[in-house]
Protein backbone atom coordinates (compact mmCIF):
# COMPACT_ATOMS: atom_id res chain seq x y z
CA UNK A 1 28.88 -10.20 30.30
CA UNK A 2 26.92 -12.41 28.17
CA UNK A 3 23.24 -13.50 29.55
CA UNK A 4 24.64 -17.00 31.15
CA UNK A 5 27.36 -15.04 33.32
CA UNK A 6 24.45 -12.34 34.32
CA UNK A 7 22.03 -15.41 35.12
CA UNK A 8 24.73 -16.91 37.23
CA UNK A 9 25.71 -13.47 38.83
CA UNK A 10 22.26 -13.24 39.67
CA UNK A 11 21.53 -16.55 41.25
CA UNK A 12 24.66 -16.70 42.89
CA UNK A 13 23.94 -13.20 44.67
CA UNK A 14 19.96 -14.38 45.32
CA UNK A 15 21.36 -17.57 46.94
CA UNK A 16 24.29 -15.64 49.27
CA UNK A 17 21.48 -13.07 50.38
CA UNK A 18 18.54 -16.10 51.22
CA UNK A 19 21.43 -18.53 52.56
CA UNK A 20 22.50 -15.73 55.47
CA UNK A 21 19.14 -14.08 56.13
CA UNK A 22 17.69 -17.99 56.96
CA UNK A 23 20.64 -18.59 59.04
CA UNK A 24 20.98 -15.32 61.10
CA UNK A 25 21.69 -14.43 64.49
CA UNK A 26 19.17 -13.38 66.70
CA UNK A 27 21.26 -11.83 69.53
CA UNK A 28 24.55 -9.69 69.29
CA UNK A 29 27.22 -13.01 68.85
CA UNK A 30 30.47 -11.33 70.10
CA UNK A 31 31.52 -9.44 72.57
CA UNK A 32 32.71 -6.65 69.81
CA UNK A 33 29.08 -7.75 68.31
CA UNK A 34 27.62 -5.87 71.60
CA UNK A 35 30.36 -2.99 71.69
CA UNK A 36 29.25 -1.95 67.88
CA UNK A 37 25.67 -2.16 68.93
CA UNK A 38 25.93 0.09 71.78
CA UNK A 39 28.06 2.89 69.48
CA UNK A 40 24.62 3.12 67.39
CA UNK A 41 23.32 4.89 70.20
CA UNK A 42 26.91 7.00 71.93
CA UNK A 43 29.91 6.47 70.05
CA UNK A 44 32.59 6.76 72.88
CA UNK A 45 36.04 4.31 72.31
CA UNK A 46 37.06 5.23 75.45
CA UNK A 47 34.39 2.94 77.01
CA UNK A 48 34.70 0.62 74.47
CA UNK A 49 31.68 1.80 72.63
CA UNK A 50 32.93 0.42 70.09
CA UNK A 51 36.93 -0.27 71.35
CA UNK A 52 39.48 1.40 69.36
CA UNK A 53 40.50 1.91 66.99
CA UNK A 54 36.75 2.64 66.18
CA UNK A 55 35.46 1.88 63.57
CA UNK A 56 33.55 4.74 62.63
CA UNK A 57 32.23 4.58 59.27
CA UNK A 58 31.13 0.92 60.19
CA UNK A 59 29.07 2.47 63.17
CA UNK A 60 27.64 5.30 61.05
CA UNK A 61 26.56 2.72 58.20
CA UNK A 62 25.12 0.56 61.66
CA UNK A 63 22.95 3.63 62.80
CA UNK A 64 21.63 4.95 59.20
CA UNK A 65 20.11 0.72 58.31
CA UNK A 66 19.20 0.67 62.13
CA UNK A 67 17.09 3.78 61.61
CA UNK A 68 15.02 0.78 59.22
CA UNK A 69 15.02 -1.51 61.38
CA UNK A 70 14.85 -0.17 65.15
CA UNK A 71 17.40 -3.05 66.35
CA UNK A 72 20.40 -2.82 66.26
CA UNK A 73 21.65 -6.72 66.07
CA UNK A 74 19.08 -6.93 62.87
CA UNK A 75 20.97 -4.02 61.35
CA UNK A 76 24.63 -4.94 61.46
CA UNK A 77 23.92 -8.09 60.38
CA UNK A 78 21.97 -6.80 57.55
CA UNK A 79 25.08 -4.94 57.27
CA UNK A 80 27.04 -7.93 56.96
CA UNK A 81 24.47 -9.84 54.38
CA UNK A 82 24.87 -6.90 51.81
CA UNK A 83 28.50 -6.84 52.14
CA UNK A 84 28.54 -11.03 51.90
CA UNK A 85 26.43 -10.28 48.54
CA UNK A 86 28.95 -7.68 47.39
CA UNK A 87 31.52 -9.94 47.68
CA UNK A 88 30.20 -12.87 45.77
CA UNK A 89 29.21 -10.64 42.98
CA UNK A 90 33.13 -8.95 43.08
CA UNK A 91 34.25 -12.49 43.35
CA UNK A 92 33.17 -13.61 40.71
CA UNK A 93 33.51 -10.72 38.42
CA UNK A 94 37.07 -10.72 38.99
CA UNK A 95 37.47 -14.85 38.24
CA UNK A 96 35.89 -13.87 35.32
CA UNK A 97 38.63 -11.37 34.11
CA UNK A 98 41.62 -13.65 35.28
CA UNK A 99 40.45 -16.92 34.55
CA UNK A 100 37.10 -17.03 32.45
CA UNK A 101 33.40 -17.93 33.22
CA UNK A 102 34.23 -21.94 34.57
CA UNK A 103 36.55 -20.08 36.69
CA UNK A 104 33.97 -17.71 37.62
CA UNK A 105 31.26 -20.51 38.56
CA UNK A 106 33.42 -22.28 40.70
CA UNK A 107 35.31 -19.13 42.75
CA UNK A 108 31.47 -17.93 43.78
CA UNK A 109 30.34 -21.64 44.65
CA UNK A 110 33.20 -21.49 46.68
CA UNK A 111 32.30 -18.23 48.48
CA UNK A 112 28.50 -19.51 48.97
CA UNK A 113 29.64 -22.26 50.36
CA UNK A 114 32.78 -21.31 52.64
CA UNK A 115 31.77 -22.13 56.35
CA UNK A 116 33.46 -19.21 57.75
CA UNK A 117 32.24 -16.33 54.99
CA UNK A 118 28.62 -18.02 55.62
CA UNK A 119 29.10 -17.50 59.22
CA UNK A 120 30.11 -13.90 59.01
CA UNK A 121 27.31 -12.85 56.81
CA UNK A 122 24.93 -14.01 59.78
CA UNK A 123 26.26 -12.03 62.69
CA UNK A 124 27.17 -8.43 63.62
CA UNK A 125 30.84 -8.24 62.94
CA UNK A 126 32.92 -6.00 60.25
CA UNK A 127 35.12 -9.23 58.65
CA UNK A 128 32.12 -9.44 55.69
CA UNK A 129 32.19 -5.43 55.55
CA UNK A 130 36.00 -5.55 54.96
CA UNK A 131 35.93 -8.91 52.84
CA UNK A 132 33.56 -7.05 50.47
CA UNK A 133 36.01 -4.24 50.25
CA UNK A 134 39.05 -6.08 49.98
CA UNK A 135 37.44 -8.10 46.93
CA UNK A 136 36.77 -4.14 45.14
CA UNK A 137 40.24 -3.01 45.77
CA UNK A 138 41.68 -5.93 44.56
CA UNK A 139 39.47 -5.72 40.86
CA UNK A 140 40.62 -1.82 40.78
CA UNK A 141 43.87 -2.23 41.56
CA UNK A 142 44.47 -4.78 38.96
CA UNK A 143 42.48 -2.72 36.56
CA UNK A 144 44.87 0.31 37.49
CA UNK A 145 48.14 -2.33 37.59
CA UNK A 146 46.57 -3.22 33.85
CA UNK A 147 47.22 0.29 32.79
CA UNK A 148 44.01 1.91 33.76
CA UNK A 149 44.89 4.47 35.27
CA UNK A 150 41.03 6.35 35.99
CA UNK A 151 40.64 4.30 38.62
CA UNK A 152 42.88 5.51 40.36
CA UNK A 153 41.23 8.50 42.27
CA UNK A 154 38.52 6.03 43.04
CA UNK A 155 40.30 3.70 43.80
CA UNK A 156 41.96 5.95 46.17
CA UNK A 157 38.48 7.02 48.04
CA UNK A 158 37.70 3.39 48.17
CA UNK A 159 40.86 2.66 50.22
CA UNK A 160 40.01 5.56 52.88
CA UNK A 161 36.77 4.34 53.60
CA UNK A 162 37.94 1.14 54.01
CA UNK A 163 40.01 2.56 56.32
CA UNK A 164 36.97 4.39 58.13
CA UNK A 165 35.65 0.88 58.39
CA UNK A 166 38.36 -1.17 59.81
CA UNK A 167 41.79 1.39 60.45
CA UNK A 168 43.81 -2.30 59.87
CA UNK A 169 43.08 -2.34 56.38
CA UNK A 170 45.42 0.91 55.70
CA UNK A 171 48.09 -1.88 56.17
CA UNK A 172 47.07 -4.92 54.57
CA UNK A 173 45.65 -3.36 51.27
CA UNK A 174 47.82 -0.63 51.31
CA UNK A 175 50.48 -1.73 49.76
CA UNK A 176 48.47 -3.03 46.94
CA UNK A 177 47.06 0.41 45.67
CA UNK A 178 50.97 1.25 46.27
CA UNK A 179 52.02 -1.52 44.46
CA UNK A 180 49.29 -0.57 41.52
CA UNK A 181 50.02 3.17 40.81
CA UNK A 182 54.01 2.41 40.72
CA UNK A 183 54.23 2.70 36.84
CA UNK A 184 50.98 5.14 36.52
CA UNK A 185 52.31 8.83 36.05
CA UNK A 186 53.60 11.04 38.47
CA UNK A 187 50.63 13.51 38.52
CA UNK A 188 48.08 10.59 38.70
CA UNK A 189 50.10 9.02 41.74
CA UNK A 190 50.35 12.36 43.58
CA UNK A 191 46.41 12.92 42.88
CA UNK A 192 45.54 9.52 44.42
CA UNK A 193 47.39 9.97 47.70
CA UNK A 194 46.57 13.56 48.11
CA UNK A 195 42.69 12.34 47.71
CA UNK A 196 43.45 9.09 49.80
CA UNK A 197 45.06 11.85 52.34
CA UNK A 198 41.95 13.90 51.70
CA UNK A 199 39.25 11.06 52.47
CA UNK A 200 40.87 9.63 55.57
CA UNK A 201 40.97 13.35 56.70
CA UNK A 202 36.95 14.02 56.02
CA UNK A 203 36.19 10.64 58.39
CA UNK A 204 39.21 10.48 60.69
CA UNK A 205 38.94 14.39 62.15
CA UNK A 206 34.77 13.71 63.09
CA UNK A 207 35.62 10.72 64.68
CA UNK A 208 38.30 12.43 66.80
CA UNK A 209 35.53 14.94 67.77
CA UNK A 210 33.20 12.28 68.62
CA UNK A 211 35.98 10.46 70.93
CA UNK A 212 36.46 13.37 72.96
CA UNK A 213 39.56 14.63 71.11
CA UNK A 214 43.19 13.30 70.53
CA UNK A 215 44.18 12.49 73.95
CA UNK A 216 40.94 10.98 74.92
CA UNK A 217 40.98 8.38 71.10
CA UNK A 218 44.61 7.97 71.27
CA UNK A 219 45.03 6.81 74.96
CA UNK A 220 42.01 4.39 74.73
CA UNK A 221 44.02 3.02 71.63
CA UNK A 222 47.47 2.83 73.31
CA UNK A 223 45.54 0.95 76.50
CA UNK A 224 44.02 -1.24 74.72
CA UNK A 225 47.60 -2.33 72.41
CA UNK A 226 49.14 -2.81 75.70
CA UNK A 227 46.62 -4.80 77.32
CA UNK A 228 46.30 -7.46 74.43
CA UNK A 229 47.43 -7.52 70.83
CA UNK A 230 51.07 -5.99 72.34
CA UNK A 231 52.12 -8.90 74.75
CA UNK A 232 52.51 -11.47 71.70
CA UNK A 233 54.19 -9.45 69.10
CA UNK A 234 57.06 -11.31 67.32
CA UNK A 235 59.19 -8.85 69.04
CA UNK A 236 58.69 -9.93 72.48
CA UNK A 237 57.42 -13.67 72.67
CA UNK A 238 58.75 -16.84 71.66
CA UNK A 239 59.24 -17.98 68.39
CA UNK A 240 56.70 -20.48 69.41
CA UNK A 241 54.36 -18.06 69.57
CA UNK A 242 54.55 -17.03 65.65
CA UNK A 243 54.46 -20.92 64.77
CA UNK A 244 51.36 -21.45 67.20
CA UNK A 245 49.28 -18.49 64.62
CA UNK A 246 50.85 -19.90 61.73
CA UNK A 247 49.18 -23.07 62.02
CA UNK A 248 45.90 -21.24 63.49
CA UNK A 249 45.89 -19.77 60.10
CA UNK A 250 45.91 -22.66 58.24
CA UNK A 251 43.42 -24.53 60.40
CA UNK A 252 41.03 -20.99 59.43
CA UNK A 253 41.78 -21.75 56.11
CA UNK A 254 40.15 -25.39 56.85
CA UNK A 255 37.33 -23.56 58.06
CA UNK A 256 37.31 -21.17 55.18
CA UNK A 257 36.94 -23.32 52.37
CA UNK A 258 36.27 -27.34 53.48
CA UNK A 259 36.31 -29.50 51.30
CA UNK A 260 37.43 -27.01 48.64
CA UNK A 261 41.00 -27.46 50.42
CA UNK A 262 41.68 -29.94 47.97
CA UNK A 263 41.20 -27.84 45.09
CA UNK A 264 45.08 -26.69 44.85
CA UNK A 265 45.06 -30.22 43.46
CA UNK A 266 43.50 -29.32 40.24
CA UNK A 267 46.20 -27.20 39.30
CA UNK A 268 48.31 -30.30 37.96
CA UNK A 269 44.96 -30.52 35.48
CA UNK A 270 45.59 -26.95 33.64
CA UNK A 271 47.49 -26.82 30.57
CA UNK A 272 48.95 -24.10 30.96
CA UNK A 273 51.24 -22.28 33.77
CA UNK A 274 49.33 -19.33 35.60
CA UNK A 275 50.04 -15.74 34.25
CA UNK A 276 53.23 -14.68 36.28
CA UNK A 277 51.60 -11.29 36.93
CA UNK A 278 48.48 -12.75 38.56
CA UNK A 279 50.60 -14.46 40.95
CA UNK A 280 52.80 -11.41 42.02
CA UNK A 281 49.64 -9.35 41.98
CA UNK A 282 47.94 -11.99 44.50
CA UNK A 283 51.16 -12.15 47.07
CA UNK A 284 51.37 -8.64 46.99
CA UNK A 285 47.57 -8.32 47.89
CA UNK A 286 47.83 -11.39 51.21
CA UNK A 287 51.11 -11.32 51.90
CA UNK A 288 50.98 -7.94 54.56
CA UNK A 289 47.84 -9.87 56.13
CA UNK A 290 49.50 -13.21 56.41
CA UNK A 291 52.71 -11.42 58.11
CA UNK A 292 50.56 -9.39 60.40
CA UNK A 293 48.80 -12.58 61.41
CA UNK A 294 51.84 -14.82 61.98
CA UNK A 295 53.97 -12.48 63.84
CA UNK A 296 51.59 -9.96 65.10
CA UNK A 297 48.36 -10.74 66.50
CA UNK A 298 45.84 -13.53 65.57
CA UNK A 299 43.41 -15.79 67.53
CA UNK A 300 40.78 -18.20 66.66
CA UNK A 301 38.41 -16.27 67.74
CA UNK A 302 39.29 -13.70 65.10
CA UNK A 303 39.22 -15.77 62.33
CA UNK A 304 36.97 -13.26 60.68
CA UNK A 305 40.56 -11.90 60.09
CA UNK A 306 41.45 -14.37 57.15
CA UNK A 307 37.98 -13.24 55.43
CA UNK A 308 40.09 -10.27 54.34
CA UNK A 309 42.44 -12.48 51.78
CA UNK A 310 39.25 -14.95 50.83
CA UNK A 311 38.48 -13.71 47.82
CA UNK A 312 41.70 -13.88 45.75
CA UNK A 313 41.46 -17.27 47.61
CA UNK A 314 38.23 -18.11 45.72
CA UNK A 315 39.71 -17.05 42.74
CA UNK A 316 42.51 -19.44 42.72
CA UNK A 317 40.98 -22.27 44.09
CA UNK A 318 37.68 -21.74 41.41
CA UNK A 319 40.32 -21.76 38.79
CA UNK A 320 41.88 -24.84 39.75
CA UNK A 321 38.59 -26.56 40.24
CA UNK A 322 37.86 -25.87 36.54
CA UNK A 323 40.97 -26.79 35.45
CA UNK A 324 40.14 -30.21 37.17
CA UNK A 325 36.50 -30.44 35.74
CA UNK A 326 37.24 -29.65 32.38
CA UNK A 327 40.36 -31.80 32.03
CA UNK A 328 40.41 -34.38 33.90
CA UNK A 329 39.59 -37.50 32.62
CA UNK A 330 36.69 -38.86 35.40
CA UNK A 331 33.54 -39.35 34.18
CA UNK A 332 31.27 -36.57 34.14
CA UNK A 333 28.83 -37.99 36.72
CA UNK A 334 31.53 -38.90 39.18
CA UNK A 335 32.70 -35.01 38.79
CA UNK A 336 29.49 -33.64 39.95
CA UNK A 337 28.84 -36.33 42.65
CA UNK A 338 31.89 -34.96 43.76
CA UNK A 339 31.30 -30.94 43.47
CA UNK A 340 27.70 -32.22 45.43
CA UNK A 341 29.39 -33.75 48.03
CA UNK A 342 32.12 -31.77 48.74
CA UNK A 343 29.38 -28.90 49.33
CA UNK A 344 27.25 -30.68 51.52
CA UNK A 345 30.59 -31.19 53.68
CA UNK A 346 31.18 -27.43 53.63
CA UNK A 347 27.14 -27.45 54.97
CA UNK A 348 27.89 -29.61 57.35
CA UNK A 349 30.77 -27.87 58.67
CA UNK A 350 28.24 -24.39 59.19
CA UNK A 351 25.74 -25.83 60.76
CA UNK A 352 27.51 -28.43 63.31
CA UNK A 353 31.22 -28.02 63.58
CA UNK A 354 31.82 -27.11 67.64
CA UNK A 355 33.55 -23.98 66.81
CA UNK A 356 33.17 -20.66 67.34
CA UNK A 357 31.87 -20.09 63.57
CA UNK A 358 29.19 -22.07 63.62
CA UNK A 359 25.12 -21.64 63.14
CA UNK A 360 25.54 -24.77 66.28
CA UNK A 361 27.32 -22.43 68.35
CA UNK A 362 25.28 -19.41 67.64
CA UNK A 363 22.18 -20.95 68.23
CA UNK A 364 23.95 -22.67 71.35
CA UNK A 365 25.03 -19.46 72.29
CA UNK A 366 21.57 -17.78 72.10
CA UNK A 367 19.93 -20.27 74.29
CA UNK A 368 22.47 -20.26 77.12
CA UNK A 369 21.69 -16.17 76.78
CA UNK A 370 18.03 -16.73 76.90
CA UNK A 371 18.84 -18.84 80.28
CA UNK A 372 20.44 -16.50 81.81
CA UNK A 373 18.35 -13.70 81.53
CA UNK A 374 15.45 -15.23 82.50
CA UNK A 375 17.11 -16.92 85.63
CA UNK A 376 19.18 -13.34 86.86
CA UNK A 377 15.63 -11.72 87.63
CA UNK A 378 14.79 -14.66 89.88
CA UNK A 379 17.84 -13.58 92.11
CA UNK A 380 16.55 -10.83 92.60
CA UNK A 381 15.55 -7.10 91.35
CA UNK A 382 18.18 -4.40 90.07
CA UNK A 383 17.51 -2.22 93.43
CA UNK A 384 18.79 -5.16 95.13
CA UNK A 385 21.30 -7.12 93.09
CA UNK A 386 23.95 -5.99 91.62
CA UNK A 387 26.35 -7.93 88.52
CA UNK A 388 29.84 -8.85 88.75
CA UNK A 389 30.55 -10.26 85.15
CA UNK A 390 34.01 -10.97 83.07
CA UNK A 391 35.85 -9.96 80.07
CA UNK A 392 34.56 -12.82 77.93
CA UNK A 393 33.57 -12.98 73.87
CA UNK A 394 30.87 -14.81 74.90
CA UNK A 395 28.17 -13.97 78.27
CA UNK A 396 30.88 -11.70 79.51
CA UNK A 397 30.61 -8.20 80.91
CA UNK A 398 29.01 -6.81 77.37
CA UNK A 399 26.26 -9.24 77.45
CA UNK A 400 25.27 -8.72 80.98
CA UNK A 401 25.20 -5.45 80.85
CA UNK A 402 23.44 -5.77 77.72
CA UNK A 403 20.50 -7.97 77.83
CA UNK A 404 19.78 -6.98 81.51
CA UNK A 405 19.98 -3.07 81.08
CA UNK A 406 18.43 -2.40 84.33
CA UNK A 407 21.45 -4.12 87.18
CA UNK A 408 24.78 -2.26 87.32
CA UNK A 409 26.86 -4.26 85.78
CA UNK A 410 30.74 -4.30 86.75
CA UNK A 411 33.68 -6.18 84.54
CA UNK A 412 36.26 -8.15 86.60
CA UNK A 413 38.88 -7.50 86.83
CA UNK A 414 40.09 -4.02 86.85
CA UNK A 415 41.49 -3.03 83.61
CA UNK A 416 44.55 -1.23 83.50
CA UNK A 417 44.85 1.55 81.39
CA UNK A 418 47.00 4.30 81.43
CA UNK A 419 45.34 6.59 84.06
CA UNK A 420 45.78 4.01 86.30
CA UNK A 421 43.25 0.61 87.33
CA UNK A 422 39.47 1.70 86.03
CA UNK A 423 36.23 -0.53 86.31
CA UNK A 424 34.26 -1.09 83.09
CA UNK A 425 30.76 -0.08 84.34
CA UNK A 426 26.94 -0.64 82.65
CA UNK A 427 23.70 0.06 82.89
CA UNK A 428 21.09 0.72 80.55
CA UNK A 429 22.45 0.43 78.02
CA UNK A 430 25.42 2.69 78.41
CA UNK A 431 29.20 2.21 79.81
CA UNK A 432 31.18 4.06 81.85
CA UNK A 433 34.81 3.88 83.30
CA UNK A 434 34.89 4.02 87.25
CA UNK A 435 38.03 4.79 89.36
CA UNK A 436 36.45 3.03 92.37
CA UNK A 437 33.63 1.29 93.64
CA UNK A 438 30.17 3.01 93.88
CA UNK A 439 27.50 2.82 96.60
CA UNK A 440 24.74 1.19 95.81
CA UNK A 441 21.58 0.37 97.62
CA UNK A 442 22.22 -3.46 96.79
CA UNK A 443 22.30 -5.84 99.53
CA UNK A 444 24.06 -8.80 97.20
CA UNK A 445 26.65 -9.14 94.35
CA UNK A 446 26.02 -12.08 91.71
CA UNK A 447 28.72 -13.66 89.62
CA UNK A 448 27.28 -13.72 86.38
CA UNK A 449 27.68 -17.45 84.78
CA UNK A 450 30.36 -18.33 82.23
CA UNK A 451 29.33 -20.85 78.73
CA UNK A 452 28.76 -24.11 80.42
CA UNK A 453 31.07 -27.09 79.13
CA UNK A 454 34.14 -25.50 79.22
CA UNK A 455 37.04 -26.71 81.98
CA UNK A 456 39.08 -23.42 81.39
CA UNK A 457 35.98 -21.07 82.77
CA UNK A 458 34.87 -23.63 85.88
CA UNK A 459 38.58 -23.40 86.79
CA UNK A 460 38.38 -19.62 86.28
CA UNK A 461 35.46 -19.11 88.22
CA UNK A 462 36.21 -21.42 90.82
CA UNK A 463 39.65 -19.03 91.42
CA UNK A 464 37.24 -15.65 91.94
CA UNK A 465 35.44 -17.20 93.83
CA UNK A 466 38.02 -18.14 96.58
CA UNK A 467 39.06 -14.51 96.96
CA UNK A 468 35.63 -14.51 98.72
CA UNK A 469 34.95 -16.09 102.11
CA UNK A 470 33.32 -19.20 101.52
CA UNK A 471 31.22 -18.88 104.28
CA UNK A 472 29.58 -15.62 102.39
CA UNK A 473 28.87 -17.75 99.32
CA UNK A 474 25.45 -18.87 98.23
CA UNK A 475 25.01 -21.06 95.34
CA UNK A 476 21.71 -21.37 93.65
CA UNK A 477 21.08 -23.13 90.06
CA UNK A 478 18.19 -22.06 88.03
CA UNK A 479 17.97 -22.64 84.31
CA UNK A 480 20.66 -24.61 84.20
CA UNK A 481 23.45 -22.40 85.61
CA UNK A 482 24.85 -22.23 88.59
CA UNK A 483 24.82 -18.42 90.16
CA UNK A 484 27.18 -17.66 93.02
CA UNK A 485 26.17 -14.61 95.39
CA UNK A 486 27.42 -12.88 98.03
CA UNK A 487 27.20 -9.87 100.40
CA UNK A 488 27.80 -6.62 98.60
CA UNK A 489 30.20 -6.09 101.67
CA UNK A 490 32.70 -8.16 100.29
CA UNK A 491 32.74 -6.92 96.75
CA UNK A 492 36.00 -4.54 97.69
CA UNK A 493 37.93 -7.93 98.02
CA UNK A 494 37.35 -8.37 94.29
CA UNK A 495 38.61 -4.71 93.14
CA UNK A 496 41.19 -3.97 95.79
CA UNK A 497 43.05 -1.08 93.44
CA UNK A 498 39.94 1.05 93.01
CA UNK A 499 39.49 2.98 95.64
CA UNK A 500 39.01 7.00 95.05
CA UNK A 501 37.74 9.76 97.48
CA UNK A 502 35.52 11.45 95.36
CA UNK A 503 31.89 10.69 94.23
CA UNK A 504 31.15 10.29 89.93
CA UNK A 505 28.41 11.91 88.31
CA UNK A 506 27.47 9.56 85.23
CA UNK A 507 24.33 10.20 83.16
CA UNK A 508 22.76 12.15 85.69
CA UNK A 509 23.07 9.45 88.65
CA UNK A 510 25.68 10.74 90.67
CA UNK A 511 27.60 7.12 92.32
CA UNK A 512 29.79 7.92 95.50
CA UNK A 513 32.77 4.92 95.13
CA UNK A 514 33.83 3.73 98.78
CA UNK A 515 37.27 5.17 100.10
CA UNK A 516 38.67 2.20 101.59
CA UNK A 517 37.68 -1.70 101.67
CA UNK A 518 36.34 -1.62 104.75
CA UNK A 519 32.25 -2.43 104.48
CA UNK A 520 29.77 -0.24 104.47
CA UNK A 521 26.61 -1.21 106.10
């Protein structure tokens, strides 16, 4: 690259790096945010530390920045800043090679200033990790579908730690290293899938060890398909369902890019028709994603997803803004008044759209958490108060038993897996599965408080709470919140399939669960 590209490189990568270090999260976001950070210390997926599939690689990259940094929030999200600058840098490198250096410009503006990549690089997550690798198999592969065929074994080890990073990957980039090495030669392609085979191998067989072995990783996994990403499949749901992600994805691609949606409308500016190649290339690298999204599994809340396909997003969308500014006949102030504004939108959108991938709702987030824990000691002390809390992304079950190490913390409801119903259990700073209810020298159960704001949790909460006799309820606000109690006596009616005969010895503490729901006194 000539010294203007490098300059631009350079700022470009300064600005991505200061932009998500100013903006970052001071508490673990996400309820997989708080999973990850509890594998830095025991990696266990059958407790959800992290859930399957894992995740390794991303946990052992977690524990070796954390070892910096002695927190383990600050280090995944560091994580996530050096993978955001990664990606701008691949970004714009590979703009560069399609399209040329306006191209370039304008495909790592866009990434700077994408809501939703800016987002990412500021929490604990592993979209940013997986964006920045996406982005590096997409510049090899094309280099390899180009006729280069040395990349390939690298290549090749790139793709199986991917995999080691997020497992998902292995089918949505896949079939573009495939779809790369189909005209290399017969030796090369049997040396890059015997060293793909090879480097999924060297991660996959530790991790297996570290789960507990193949029965123990693989039924965590299977429990967890069945309880959520397996009841919406294309397969068995209504076509409705499929149409209802569709247009989820397109709203995340709102998110994505902002104002920059427009930018497909530069195209009619270029002179000339886009290399045909390019465009197979690109549907060959988003097209698996896109399918997996629409008929699979998607949610808004993991639009982090979509990050995957961003970059040969930028790269279109950069070269269509350049075809625009360079041809189009506006005047050359109204072009940059418009490039100005169009990223202040995109600001605008980070820092106050009520969303889930917001700096708003992050720093909204963080002071309902602050609440919270200040207000649960009030209620009284861990000897005496125990926490009921609830499979939420946001102060559920991970966050209580989080950010208040010292209460046993139990998830409601029972989750079913396939041994049969088992309690998520915490406490300092470890989980445990429970087959029943333990003793406890606690006099009281609390219902730990749901996001304010929201009709769909009041509604939820009001329901628990009227499978408890009102007359044993005690409502108390502080900070805020409102925090139900009651009796510890009537905690079986909350968990009536957990009952075993036997006592569990976990960590050293040995906790006797009750035999029957009658109460103990």
């Amino acid at each position: 690259m000539t010294f203007r590209p490098k300059l631009e490189l350079y700022l470009l990568a300064g600005a991505v790096a200061v932009s998500r270090f100013a903006f970052r999260s001071r508490d673990l976001y996400d309820l997989d945010s708080v999973n990850f950070a509890l594998a830095i210390n025991r990696f266990d997926p059958r407790v959800h530390q992290p859930h399957p599939p894992g995740y390794f690689l991303y946990i052992c990259l977690g524990r070796l920045l954390n070892l910096l940094v002695h927190d383990a929030n600050l280090a995944l999200v560091l994580v996530s800043l050096l993978a955001s600058v990664a990606t701008v840098i691949l970004v714009y490198r590979l703009a560069l090679e399609w399209f040329g250096p306006r191209a370039a410009t304008f495909a790592g503006l866009l990434y700077l200033f994408s809501p939703l990549a800016w987002f990412h690089g500021t929490v604990a997550l592993t979209y940013s990790v997986e964006a920045a690798a996406s982005t590096l198999m997409g510049l090899l592969c094309w280099r390899i579908d180009r006729g280069r065929t040395g990349f390939i074994l690298t290549t090749a080890i790139l793709l199986g730690i991917t995999v080691g990073i997020r497992p998902s990957s292995i089918l949505f980039l896949g079939p573009l290293f495939l779809f790369s090495i189909r005209r290399a030669p017969v030796g090369k392609i049997l040396g890059g899938l015997l060293v793909l085979g090879l480097t999924l191998i060297a991660w996959f067989v530790p991790m297996l060890l570290a789960s507990g072995g193949p029965a123990a990783y693989f039924g965590a996994l299977r429990s967890l398909w069945l309880m959520v990403p397996s009841k919406g499949t294309v397969f068995n749901s209504s076509p409705i369902t499929s149409v209802a992600r569709a247009m989820t994805i397109v709203f995340i691609y709102f998110l994505c890019f902002g104002a920059a949606v427009l930018a497909p409308l530069g195209a009619a500016f270029s002179p000339a028709p886009a290399d045909k190649d390019k465009k197979v290339f690109t549907a060959v690298w988003i097209v698996p994603a896109l399918c997996f999204f629409t008929f699979i599994f998607l949610k808004l809340v993991n639009s982090g997803y979509l990050l995957l396909v961003a970059a040969p997003a930028c790269v279109w969308l950069g070269a269509w803004l350049a075809a625009w500014y360079d041809h189009a006949a506006w005047p050359k102030l109204l072009k940059h008044l418009t490039l100005i504004t169009g990223a202040a939108v995109n600001l605008l959108i980070f820092i106050a759209f009520p969303a889930y991938c917001s700096y708003r709702s992050i720093r909204h987030f963080e002071a309902e958490l602050d609440q919270v824990e200040t207000a649960i000691p009030q209620l009284g002390p861990p000897s005496d108060l125990l926490i009921v809390s609830f499979d939420n992304h946001f102060l559920g079950y991970r966050h209580a038993g989080y950010y208040l190490p010292g209460y046993l913390t139990l998830e409601y409801p029972e989750a079913r897996l396939l041994e049969g119903p088992r309690i998520f259990a915490m406490h300092n700073r470890d989980s445990f599965l429970l087959p029943g209810l333990p003793s406890t020298t606690c006099s009281r159960f609390v219902l730990f408080p749901l996001p304010n704001g929201n009709p769909d949790y009041v509604a939820y909460l009001q329901k628990v709470e009227k499978l408890l006799p009102a007359k044993d309820l005690t409502t108390v606000d502080l900070e805020g919140h409102q925090f139900v109690t009651a009796p510890i006596a009537d905690l079986p009616l909350l968990y009536p399939k957990a009952v075993v005969t036997a006592p569990l010895h976990v960590k050293g503490q040995v906790y006797t669960p009750r035999t029957t729901t009658t109460p103990q006194t």
